[in-house]
C-alpha atoms as a PDB file:
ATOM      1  CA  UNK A   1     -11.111  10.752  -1.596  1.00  0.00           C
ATOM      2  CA  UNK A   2     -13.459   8.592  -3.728  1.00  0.00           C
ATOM      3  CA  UNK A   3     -15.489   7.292  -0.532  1.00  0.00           C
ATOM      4  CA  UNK A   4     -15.692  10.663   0.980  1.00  0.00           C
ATOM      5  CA  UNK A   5     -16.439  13.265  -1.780  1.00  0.00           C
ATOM      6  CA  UNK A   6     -17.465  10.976  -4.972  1.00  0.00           C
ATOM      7  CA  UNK A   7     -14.183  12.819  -7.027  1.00  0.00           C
ATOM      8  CA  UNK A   8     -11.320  11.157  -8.661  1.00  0.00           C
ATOM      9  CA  UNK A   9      -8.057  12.121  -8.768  1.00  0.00           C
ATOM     10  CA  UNK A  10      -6.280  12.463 -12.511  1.00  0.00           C
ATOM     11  CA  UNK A  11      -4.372  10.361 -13.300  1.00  0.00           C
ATOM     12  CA  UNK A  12      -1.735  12.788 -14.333  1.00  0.00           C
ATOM     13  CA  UNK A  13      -1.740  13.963 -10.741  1.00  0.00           C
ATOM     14  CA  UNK A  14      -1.190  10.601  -9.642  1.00  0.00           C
ATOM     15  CA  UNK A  15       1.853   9.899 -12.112  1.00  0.00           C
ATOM     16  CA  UNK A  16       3.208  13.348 -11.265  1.00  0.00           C
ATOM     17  CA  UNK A  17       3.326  12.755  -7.550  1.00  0.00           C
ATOM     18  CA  UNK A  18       4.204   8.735  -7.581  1.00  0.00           C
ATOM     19  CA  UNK A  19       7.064   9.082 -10.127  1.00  0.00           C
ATOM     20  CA  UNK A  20       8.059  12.417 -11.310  1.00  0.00           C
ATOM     21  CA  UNK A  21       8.481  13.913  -8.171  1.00  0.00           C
ATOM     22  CA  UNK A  22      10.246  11.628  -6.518  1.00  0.00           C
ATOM     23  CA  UNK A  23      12.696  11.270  -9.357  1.00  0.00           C
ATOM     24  CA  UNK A  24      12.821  15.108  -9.306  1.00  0.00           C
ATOM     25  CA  UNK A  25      14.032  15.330  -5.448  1.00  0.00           C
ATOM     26  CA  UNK A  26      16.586  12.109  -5.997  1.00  0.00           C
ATOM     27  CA  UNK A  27      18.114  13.933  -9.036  1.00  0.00           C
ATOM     28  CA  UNK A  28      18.537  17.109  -7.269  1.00  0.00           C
ATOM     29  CA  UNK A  29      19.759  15.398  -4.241  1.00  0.00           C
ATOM     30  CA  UNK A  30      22.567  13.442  -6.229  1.00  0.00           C
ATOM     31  CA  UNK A  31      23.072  16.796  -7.763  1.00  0.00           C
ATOM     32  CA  UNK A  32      23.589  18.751  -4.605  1.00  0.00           C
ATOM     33  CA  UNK A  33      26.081  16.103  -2.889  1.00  0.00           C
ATOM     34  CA  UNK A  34      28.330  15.700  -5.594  1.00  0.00           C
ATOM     35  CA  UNK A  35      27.788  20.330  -5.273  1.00  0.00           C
ATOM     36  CA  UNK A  36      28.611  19.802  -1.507  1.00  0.00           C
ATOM     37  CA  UNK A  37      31.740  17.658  -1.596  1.00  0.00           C
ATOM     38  CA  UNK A  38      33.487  19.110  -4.666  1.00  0.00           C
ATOM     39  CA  UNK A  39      34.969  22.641  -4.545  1.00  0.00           C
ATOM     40  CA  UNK A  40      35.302  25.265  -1.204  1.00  0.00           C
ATOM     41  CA  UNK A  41      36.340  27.837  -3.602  1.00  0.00           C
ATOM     42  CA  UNK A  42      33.503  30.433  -2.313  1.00  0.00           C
ATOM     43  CA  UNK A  43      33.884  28.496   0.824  1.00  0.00           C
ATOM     44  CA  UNK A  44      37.596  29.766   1.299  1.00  0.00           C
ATOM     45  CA  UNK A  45      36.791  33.242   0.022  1.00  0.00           C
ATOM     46  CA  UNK A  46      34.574  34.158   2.881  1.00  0.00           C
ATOM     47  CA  UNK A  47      37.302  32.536   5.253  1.00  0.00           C
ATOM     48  CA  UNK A  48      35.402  29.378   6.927  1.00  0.00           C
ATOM     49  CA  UNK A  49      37.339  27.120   8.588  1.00  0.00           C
ATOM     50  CA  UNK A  50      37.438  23.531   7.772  1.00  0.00           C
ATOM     51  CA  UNK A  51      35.085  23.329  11.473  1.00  0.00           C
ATOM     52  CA  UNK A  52      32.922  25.678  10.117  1.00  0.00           C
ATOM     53  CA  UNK A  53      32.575  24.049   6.763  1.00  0.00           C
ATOM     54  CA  UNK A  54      31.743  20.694   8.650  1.00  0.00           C
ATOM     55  CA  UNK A  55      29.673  21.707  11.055  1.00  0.00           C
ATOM     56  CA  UNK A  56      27.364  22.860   8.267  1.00  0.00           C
ATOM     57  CA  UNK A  57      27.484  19.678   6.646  1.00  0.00           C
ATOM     58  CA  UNK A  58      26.761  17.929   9.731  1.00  0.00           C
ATOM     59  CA  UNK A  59      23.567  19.776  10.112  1.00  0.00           C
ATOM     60  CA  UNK A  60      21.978  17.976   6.874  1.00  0.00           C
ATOM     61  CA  UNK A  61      24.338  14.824   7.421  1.00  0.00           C
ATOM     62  CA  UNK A  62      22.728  14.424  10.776  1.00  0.00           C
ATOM     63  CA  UNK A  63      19.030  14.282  10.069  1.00  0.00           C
ATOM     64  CA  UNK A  64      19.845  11.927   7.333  1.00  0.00           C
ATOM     65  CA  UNK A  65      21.540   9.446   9.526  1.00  0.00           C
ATOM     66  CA  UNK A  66      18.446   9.483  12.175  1.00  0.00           C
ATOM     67  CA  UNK A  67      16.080   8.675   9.411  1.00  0.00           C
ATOM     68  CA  UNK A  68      18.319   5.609   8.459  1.00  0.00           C
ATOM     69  CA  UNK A  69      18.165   4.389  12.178  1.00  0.00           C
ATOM     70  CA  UNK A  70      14.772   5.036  12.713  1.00  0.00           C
ATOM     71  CA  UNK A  71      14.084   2.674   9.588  1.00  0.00           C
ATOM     72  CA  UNK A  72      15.770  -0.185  11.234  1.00  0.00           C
ATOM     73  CA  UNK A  73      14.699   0.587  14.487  1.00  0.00           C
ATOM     74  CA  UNK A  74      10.500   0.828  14.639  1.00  0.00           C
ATOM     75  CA  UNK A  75       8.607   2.304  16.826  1.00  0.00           C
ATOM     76  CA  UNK A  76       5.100  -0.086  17.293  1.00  0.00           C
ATOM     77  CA  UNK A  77       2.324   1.408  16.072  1.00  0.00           C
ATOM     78  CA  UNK A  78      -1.100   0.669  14.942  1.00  0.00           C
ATOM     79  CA  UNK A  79      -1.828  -0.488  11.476  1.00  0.00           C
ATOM     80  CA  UNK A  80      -2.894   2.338   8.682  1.00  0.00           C
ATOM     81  CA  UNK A  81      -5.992  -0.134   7.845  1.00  0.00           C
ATOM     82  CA  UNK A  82      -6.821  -0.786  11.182  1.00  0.00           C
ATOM     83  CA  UNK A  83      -6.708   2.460  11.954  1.00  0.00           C
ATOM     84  CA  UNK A  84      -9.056   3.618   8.899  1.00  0.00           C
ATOM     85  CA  UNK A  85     -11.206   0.408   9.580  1.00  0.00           C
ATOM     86  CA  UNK A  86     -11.743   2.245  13.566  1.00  0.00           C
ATOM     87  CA  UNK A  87     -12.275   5.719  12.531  1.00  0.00           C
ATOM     88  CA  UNK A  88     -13.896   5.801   9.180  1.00  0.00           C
ATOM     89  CA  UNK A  89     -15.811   1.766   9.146  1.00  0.00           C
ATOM     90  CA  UNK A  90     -13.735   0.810   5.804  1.00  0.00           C
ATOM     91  CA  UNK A  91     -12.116  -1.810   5.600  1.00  0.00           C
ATOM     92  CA  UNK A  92      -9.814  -2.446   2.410  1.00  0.00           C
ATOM     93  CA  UNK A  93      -9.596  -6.375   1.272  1.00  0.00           C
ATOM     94  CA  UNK A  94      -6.150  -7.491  -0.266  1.00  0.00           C
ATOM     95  CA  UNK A  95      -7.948  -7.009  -3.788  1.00  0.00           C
ATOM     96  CA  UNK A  96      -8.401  -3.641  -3.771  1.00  0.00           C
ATOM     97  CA  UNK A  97     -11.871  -3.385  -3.042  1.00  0.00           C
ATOM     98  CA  UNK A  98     -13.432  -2.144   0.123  1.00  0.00           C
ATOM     99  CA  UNK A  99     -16.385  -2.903   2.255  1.00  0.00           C
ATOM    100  CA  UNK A 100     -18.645   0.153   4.158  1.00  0.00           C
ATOM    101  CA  UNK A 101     -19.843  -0.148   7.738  1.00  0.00           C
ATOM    102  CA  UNK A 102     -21.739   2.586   9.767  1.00  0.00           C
ATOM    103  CA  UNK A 103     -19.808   1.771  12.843  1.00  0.00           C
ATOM    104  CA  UNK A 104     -16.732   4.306  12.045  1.00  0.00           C
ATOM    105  CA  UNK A 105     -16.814   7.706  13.955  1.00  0.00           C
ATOM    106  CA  UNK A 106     -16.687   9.693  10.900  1.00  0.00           C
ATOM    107  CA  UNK A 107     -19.693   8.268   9.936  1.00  0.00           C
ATOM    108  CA  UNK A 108     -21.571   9.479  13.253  1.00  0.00           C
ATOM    109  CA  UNK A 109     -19.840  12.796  13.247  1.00  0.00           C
ATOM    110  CA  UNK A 110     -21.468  13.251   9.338  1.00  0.00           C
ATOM    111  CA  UNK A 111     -25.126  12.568  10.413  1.00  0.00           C
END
């Protein structure tokens, strides 16, 4: 954002979206599985079967499972810094800094 518009980012944005929420979604998602697996009392009220009940559960269990497998099992793809490096001519050395050529597109689509 820095290289492209000259503005910064807070650095109360940047806390609240690396670490508090994050934290926020884990804490809810503990929250909401220990909800899940723990009573049926409404559950049984409005008469669904033990299928029902699972199928349901299923349908968030699922997803879940296919992200775990997909993290073990990669797909190959192109570097994120190559990729910026092609398109935008910046190329990010291991210290943080960066280095500016004029041979990305973006830079031809801008002038």
């Amino acid at each position: 954002m820095k290289i492209r518009t000259g503005e910064e980012m807070p650095k109360f944005v940047i806390f609240f979206i690396k670490f508090f929420i994050p934290l926020f979604i884990f804490a809810i998602f503990i929250i909401s599985w220990i909800n899940e697996f723990s009573t049926n009392e409404g559950r049984d009220k409005n008469g669904w079967t033990s299928g029902v009940t699972w199928l349901g559960r299923l349908i968030w269990i699922v997803p879940l499972l296919i992200i775990a497998v997909g993290w073990f099992k990669r797909i190959q793809t192109e570097e994120i810094n190559d990729l910026i490096e092609k398109q935008y001519g910046i190329k990010f050395n291991p210290d943080g800094s960066y280095t500016e050529s004029k041979g990305g597109k973006a830079s031809n689509e801008i002038n």
